[in-house]
C-alpha atoms as a PDB file:
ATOM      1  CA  UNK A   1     -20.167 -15.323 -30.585  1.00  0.00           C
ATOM      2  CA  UNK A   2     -17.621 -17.994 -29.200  1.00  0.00           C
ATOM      3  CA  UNK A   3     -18.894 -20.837 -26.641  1.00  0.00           C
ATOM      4  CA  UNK A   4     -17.621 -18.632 -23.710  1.00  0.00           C
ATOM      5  CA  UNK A   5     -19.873 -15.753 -24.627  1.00  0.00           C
ATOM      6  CA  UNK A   6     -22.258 -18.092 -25.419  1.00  0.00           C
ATOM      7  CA  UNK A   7     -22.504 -19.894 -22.057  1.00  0.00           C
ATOM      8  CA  UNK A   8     -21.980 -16.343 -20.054  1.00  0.00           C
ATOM      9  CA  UNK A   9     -25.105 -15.074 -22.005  1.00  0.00           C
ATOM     10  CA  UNK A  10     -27.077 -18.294 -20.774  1.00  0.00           C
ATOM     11  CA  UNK A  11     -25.847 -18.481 -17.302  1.00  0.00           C
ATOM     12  CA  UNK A  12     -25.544 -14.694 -16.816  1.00  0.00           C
ATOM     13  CA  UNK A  13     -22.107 -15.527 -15.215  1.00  0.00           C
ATOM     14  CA  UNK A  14     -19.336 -14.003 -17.026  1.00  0.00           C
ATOM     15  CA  UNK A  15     -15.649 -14.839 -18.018  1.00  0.00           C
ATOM     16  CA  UNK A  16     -14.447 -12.540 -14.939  1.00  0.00           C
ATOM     17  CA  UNK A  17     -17.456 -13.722 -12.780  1.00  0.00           C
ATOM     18  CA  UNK A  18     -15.997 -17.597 -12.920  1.00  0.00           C
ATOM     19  CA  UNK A  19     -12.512 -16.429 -12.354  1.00  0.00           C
ATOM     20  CA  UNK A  20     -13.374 -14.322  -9.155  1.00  0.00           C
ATOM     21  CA  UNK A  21     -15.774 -17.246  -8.165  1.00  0.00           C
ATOM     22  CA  UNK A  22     -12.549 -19.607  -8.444  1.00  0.00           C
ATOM     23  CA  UNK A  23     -10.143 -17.509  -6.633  1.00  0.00           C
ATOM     24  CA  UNK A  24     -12.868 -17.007  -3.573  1.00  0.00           C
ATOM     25  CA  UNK A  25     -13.516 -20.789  -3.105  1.00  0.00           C
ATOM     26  CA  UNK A  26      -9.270 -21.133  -3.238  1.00  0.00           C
ATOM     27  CA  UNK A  27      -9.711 -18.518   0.063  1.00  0.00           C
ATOM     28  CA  UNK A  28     -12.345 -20.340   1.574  1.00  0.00           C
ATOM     29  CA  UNK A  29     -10.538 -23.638   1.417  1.00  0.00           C
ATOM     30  CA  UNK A  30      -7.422 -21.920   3.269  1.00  0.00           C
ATOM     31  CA  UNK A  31      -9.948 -19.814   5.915  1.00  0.00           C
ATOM     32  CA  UNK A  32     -13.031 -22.373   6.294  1.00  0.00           C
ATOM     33  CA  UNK A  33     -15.419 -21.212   8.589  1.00  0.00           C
ATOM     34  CA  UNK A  34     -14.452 -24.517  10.785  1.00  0.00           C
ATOM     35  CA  UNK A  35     -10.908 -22.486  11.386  1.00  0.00           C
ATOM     36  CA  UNK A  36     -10.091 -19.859  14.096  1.00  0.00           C
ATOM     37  CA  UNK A  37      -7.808 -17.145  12.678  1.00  0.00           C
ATOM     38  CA  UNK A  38      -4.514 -16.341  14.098  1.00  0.00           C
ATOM     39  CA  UNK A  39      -3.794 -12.885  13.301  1.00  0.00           C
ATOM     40  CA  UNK A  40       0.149 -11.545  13.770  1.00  0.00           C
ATOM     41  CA  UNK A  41       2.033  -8.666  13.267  1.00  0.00           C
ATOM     42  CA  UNK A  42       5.364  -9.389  12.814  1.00  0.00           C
ATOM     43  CA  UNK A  43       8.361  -7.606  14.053  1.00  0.00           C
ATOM     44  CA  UNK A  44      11.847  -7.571  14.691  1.00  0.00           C
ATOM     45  CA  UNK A  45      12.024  -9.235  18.999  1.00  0.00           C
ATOM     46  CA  UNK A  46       8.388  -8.311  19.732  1.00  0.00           C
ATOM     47  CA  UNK A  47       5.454 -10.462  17.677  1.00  0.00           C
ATOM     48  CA  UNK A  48       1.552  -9.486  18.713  1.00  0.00           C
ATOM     49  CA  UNK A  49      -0.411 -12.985  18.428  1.00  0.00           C
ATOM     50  CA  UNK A  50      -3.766 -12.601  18.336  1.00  0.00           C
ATOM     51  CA  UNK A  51      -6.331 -15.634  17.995  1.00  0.00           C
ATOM     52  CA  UNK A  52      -9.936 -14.362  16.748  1.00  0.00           C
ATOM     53  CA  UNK A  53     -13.277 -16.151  15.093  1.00  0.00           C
ATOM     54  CA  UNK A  54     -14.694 -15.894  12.167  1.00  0.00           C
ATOM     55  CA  UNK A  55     -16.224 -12.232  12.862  1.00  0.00           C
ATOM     56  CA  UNK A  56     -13.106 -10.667  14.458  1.00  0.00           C
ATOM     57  CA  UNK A  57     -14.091 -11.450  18.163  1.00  0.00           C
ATOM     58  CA  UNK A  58     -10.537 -12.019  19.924  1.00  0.00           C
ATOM     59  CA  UNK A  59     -10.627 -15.439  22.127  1.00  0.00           C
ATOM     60  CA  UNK A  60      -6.779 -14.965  22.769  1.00  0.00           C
ATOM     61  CA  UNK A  61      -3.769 -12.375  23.204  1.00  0.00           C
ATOM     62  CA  UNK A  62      -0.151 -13.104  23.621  1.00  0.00           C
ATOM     63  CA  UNK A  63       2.796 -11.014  22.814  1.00  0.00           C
ATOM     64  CA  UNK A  64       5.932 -13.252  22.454  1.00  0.00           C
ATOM     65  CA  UNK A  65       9.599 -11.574  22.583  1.00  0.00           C
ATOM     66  CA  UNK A  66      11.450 -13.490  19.874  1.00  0.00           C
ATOM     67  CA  UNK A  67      12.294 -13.768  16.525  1.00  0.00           C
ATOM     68  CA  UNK A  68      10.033 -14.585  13.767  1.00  0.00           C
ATOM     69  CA  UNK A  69      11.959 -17.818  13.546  1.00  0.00           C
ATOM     70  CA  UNK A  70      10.759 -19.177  17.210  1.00  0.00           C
ATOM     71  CA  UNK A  71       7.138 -18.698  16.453  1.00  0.00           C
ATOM     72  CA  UNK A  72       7.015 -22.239  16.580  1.00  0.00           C
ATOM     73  CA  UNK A  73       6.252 -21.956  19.912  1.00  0.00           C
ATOM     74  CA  UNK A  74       3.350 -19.332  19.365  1.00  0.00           C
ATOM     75  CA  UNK A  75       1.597 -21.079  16.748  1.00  0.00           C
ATOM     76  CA  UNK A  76       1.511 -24.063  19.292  1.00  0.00           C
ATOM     77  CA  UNK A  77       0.243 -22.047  21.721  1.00  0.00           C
ATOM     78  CA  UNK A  78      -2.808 -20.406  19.308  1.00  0.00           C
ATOM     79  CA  UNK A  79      -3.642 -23.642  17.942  1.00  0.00           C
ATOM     80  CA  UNK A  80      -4.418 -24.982  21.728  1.00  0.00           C
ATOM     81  CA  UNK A  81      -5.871 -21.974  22.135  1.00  0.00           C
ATOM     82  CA  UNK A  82      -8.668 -22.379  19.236  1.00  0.00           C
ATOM     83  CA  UNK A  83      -9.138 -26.218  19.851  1.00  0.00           C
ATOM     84  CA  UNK A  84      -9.925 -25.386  23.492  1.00  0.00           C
ATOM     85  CA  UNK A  85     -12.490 -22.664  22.138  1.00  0.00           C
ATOM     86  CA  UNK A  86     -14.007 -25.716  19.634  1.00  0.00           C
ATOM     87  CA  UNK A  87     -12.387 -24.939  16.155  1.00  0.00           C
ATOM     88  CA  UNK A  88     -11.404 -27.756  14.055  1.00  0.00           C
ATOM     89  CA  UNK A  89      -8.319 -25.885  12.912  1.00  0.00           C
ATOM     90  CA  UNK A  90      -6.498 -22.527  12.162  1.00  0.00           C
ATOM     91  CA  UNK A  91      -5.443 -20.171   9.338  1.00  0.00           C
ATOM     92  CA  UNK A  92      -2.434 -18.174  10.051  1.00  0.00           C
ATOM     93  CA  UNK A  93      -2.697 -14.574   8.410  1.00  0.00           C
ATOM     94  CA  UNK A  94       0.306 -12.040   8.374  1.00  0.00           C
ATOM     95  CA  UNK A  95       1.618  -9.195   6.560  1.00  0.00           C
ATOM     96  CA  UNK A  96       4.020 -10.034   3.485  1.00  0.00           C
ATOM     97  CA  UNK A  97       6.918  -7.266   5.206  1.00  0.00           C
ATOM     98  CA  UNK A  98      10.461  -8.287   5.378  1.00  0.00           C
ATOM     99  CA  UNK A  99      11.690 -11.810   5.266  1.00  0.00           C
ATOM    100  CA  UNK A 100      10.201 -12.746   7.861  1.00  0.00           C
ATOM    101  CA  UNK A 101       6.987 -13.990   6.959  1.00  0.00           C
ATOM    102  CA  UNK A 102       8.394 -16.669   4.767  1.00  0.00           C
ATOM    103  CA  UNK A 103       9.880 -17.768   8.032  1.00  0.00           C
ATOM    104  CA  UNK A 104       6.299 -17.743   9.371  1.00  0.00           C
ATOM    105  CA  UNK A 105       4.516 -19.671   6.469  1.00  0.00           C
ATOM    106  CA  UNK A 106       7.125 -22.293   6.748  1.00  0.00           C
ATOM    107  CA  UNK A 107       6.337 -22.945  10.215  1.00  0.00           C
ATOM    108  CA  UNK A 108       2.518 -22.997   9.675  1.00  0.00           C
ATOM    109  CA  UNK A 109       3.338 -25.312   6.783  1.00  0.00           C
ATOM    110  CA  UNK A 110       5.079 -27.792   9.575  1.00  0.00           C
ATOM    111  CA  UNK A 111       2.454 -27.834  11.382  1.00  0.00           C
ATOM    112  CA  UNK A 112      -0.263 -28.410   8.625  1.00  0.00           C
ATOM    113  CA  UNK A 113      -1.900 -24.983   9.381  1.00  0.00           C
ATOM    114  CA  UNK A 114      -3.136 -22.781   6.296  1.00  0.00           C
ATOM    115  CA  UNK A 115      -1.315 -19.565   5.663  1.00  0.00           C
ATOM    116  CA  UNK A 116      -2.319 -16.443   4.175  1.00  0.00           C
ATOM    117  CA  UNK A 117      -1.165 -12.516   3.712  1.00  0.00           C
ATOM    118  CA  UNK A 118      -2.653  -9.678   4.188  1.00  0.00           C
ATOM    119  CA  UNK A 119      -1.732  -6.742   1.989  1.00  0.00           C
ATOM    120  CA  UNK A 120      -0.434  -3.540   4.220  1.00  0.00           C
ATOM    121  CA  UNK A 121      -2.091  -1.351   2.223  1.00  0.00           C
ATOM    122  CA  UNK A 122      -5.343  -2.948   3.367  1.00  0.00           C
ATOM    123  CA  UNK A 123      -4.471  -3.041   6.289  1.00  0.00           C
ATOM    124  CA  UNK A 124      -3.742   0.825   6.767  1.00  0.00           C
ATOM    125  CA  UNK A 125      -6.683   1.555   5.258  1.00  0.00           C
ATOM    126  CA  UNK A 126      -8.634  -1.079   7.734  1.00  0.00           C
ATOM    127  CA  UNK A 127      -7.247   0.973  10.411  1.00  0.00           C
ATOM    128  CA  UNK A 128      -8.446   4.141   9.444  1.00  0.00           C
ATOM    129  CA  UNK A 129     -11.684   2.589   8.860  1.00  0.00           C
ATOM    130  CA  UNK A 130     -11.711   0.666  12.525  1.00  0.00           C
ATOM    131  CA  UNK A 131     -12.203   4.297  14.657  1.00  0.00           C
ATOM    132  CA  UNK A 132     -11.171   6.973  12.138  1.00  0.00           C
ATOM    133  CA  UNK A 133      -7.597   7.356  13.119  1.00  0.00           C
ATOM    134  CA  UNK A 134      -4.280   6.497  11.799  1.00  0.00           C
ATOM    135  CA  UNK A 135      -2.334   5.288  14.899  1.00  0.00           C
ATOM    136  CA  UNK A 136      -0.213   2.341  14.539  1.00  0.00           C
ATOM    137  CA  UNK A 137      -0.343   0.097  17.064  1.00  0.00           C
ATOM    138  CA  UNK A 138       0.822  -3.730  16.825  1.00  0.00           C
ATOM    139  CA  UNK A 139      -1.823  -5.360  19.006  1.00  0.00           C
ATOM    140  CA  UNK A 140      -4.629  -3.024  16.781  1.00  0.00           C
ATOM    141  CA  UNK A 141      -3.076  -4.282  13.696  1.00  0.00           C
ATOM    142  CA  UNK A 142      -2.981  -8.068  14.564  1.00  0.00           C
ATOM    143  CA  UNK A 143      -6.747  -7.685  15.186  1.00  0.00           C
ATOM    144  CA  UNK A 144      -7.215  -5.812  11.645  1.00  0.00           C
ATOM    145  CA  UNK A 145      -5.361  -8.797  10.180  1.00  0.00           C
ATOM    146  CA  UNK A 146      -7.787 -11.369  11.025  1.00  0.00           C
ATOM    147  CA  UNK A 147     -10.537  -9.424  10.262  1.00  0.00           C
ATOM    148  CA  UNK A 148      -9.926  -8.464   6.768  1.00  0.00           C
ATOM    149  CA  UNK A 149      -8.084 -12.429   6.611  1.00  0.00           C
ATOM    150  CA  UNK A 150     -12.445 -13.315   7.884  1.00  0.00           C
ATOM    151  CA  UNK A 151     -13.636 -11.472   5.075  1.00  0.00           C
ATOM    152  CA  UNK A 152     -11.525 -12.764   2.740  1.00  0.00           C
ATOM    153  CA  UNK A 153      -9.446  -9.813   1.557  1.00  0.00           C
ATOM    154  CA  UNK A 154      -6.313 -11.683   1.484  1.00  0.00           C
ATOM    155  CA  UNK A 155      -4.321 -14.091  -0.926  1.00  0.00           C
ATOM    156  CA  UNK A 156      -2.404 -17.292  -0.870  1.00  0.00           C
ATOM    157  CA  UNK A 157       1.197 -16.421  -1.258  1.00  0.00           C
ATOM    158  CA  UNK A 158       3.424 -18.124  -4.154  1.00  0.00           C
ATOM    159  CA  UNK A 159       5.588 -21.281  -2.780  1.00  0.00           C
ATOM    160  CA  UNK A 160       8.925 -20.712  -1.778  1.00  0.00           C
ATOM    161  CA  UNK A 161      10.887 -21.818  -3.533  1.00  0.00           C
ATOM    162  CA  UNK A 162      14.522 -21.839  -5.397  1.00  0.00           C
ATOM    163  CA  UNK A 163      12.669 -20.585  -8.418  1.00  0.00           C
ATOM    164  CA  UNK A 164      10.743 -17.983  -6.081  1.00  0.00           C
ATOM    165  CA  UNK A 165      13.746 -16.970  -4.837  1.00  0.00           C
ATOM    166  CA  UNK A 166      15.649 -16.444  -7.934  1.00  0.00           C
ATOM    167  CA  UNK A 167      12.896 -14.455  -9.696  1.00  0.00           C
ATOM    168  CA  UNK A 168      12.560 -12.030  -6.401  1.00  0.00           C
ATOM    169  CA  UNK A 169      16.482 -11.469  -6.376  1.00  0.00           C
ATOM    170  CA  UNK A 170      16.285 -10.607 -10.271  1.00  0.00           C
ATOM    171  CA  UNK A 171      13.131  -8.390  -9.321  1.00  0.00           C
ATOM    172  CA  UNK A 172      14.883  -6.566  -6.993  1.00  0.00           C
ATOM    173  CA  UNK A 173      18.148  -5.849  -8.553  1.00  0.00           C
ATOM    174  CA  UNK A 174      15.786  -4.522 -11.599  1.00  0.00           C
ATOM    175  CA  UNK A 175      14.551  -2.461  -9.087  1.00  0.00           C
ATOM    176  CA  UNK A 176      17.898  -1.167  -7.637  1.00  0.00           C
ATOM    177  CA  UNK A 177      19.308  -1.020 -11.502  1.00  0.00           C
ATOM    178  CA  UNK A 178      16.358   1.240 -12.513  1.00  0.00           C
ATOM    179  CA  UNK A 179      16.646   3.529  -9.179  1.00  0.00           C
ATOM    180  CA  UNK A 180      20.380   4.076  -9.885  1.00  0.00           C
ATOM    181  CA  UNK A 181      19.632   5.400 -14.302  1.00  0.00           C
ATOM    182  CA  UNK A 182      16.912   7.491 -12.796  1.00  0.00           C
ATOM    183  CA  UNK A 183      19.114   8.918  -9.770  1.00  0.00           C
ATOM    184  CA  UNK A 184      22.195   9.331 -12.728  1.00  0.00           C
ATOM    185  CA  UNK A 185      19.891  11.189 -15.239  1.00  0.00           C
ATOM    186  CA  UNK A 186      18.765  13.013 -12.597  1.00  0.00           C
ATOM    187  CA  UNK A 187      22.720  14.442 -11.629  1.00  0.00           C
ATOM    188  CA  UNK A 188      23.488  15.041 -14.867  1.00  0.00           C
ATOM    189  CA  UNK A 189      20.521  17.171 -15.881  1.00  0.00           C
ATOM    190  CA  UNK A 190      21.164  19.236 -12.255  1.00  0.00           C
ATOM    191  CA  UNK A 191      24.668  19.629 -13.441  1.00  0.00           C
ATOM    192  CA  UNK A 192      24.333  20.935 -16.827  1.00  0.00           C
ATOM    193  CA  UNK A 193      21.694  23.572 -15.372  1.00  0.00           C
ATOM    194  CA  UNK A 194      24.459  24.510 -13.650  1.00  0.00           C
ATOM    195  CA  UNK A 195      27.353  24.710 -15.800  1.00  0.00           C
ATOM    196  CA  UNK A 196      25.438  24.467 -19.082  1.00  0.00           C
ATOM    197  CA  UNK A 197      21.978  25.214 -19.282  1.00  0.00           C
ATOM    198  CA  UNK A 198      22.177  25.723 -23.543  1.00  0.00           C
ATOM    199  CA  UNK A 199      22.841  22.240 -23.982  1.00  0.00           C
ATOM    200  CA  UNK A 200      19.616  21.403 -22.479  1.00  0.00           C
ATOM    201  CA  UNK A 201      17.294  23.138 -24.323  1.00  0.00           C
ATOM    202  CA  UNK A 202      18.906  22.223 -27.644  1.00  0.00           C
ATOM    203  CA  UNK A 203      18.570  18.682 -26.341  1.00  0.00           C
ATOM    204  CA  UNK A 204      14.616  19.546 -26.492  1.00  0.00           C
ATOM    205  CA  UNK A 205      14.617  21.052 -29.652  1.00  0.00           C
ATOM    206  CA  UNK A 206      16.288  17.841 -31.087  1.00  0.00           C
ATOM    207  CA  UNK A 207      13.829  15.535 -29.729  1.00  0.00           C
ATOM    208  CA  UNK A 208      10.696  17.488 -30.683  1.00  0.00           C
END
């Protein structure tokens, strides 16, 4: 038994129990229970801004017309909002869609507030979950945001970076580069069960 083992059998805490125990207290450093969350669903000219406490309850509602780049302006706004309603500070949660919440964390990160995202697939799930329906709706999602962002079921994105960047491009041109072989193989195999189907089934026999 090595001293890892050893000191989970003593403790009762595993390997994967200190890990998850790490990763929560990272969370709970970027949403302290001090902080009002400002929950936003980002769009292309409309952003829902929604400022909520630590059990989802919404203490302000704005929709702003404007890109995601002059949220500036809305994250002032929110943060007033929360210090008027006694918070010490503010987490700003988000969906990871697009560009545009880079744009977002940036400005949080100007203005010294903590950033998080929300995955959409929790989020969609969330909704169905809220009132057993699967409407869409951005002011309903903004809420949703800062409720699962409360209960911790979001991460701390990676820094962005040049070397973020970079490893994101080469990501998705992988992506694109694997797409295209699959779309090629997939032309040629139509075409030869048009013109040639013989040449397919030897193919088979080969490989078996």
């Amino acid at each position: 038994m090595n001293n890892a083992n050893a000191l989970a059998s003593r403790s009762g805490v595993s390997r994967g129990d200190r890990n998850r125990n790490a990763r929560l207290d990272r969370l709970r450093a970027a949403v302290p229970i001090s902080s009002a969350i400002i929950g936003i669903d980002l769009a292309d000219q409309k952003q829902m801004v929604v400022v909520c406490d630590q059990d989802s309850r919404v203490l302000a509602r704005r929709t702003f017309r404007c890109k995601a780049w002059d949220l500036g302006r809305a994250l002032d706004w929110a943060g007033a909002r929360a210090s008027k309603a006694g918070f010490a500070g503010v987490t700003v949660a988000c969906e990871p869609t697009g560009h545009r919440w880079r744009v977002l964390g940036q400005l949080a990160e100007e203005r010294g507030m903590s950033f998080v995202c929300v995955q959409p697939l929790l989020t969609g799930r969330a909704r169905r979950d809220e009132d057993l329906t699967h409407d869409k709706t951005d002011e309903k999602d903004a809420v949703i945001i800062a409720r699962l962002t409360a209960q911790l079921k979001c991460y701390l994105p990676e820094p962005v970076d040049e070397t973020w960047g970079r490893l994101r491009h080469l990501g998705a041109r992988r992506e694109q580069l694997i797409g295209d072989k699959v779309a090629a193989i997939q032309q040629i195999r139509d075409l030869l069960e048009c013109t040639w189907p013989a040449a397919l089934e030897s193919a088979a026999m080969r490989l078996t």
